[in-house]
Protein backbone atom coordinates (compact mmCIF):
# COMPACT_ATOMS: atom_id res chain seq x y z
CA UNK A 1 -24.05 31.09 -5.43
CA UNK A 2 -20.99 30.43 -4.42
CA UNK A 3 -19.68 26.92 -4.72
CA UNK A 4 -16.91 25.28 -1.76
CA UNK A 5 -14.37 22.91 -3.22
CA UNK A 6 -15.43 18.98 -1.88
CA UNK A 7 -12.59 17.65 0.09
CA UNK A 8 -11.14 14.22 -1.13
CA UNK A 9 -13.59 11.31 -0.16
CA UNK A 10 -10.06 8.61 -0.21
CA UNK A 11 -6.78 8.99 0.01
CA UNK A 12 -3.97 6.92 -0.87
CA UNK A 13 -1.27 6.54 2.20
CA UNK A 14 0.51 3.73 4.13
CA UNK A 15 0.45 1.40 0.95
CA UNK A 16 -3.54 1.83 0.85
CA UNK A 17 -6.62 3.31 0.35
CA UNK A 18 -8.29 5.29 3.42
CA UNK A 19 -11.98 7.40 3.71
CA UNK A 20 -10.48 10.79 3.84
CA UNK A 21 -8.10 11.38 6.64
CA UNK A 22 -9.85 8.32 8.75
CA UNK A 23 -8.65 4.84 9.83
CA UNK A 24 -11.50 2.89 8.00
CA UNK A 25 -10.01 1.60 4.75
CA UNK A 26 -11.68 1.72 1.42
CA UNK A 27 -11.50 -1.82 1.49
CA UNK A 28 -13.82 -2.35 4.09
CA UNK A 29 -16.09 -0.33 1.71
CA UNK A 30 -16.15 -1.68 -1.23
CA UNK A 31 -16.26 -5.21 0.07
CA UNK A 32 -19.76 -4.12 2.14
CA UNK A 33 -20.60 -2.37 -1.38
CA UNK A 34 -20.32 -5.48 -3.50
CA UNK A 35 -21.78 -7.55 -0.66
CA UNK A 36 -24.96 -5.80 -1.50
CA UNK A 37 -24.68 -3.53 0.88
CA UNK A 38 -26.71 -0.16 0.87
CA UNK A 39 -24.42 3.11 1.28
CA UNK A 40 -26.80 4.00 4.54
CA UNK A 41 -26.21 0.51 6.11
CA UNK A 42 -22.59 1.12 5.63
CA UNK A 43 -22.24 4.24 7.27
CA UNK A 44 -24.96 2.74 10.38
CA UNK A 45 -21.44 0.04 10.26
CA UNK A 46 -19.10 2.95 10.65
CA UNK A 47 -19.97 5.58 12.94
CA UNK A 48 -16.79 7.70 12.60
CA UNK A 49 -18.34 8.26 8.82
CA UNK A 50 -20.46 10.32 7.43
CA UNK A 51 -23.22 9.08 4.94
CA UNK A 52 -21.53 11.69 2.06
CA UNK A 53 -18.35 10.28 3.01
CA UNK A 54 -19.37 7.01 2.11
CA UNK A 55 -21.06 7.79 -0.91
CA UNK A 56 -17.83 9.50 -1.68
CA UNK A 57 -15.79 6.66 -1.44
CA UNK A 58 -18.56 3.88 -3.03
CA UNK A 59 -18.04 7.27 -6.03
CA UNK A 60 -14.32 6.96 -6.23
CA UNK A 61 -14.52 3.22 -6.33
CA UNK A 62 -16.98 3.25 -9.30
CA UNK A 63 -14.67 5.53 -11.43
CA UNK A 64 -11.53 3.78 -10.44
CA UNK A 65 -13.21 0.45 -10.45
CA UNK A 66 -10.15 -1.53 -12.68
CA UNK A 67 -7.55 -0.10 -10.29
CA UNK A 68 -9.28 -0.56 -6.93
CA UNK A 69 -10.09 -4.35 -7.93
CA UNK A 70 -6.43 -5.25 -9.08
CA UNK A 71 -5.60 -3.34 -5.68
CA UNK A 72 -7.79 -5.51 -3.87
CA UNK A 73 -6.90 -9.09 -5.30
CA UNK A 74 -3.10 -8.46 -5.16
CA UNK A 75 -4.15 -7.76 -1.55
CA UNK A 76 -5.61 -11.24 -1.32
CA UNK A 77 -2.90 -12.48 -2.61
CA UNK A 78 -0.76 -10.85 -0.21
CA UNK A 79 -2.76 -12.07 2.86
CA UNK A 80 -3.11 -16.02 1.29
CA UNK A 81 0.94 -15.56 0.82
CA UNK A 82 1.70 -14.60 4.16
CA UNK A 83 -1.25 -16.79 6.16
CA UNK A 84 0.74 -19.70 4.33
CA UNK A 85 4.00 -18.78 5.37
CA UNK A 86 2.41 -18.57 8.86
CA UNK A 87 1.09 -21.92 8.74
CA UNK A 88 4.56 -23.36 7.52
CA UNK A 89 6.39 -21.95 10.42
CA UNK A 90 4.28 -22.69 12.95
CA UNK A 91 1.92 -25.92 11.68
CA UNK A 92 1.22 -26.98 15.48
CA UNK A 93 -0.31 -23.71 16.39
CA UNK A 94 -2.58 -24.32 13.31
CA UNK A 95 -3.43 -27.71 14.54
CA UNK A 96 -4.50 -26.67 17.52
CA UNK A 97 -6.95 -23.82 16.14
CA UNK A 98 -8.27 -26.69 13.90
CA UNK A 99 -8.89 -28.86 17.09
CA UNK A 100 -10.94 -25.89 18.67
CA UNK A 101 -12.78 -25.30 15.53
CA UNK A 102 -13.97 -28.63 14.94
CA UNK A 103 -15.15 -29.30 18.19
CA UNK A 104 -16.90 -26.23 18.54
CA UNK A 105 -21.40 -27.51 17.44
């Protein structure tokens, strides 16, 4: 029997981790993954992916588990960084979505 050569379940571009050549990051993933997700739950929550495919990347995530998790908190960081700097620029804006929030039952 002849064997095919699997295609790369992630790949690395744009300063992240993607499923293959799609738009759904790894991220989105793992964090469904670790949430105790199943693999065929996941893939019901992104059409555009196959249920290999995400068994694929849930594979790559478990054998690059150390680097994927430092990728994903210096990603949090990242976002907590720059929601901050929002905030300082604009605190008024923030005020107001605070407003809405809390008088939202």
């Amino acid at each position: 029997m002849k064997w095919m050569k699997s295609e790369g379940y992630v790949s690395q571009r744009d300063g992240g981790y993607w499923v293959g050549d799609t738009r759904v990051s790894l991220d989105s993933i793992v964090y469904a993954f670790l949430n105790g997700q199943t693999a065929e739950s996941i893939a019901q929550s992104f059409p555009l992916l196959t249920l290999e495919q995400v068994y694929g990347a849930i594979a790559f995530y478990l054998a690059h588990r150390a680097a994927i998790d430092l990728y994903l908190h210096e990603g949090r960081l990242e976002y907590e960084r720059l929601r901050e700097a929002n905030r300082r620029a604009d605190p008024a804006f923030y005020q107001k979505l605070l407003d809405a929030r809390q008088r939202q039952p």
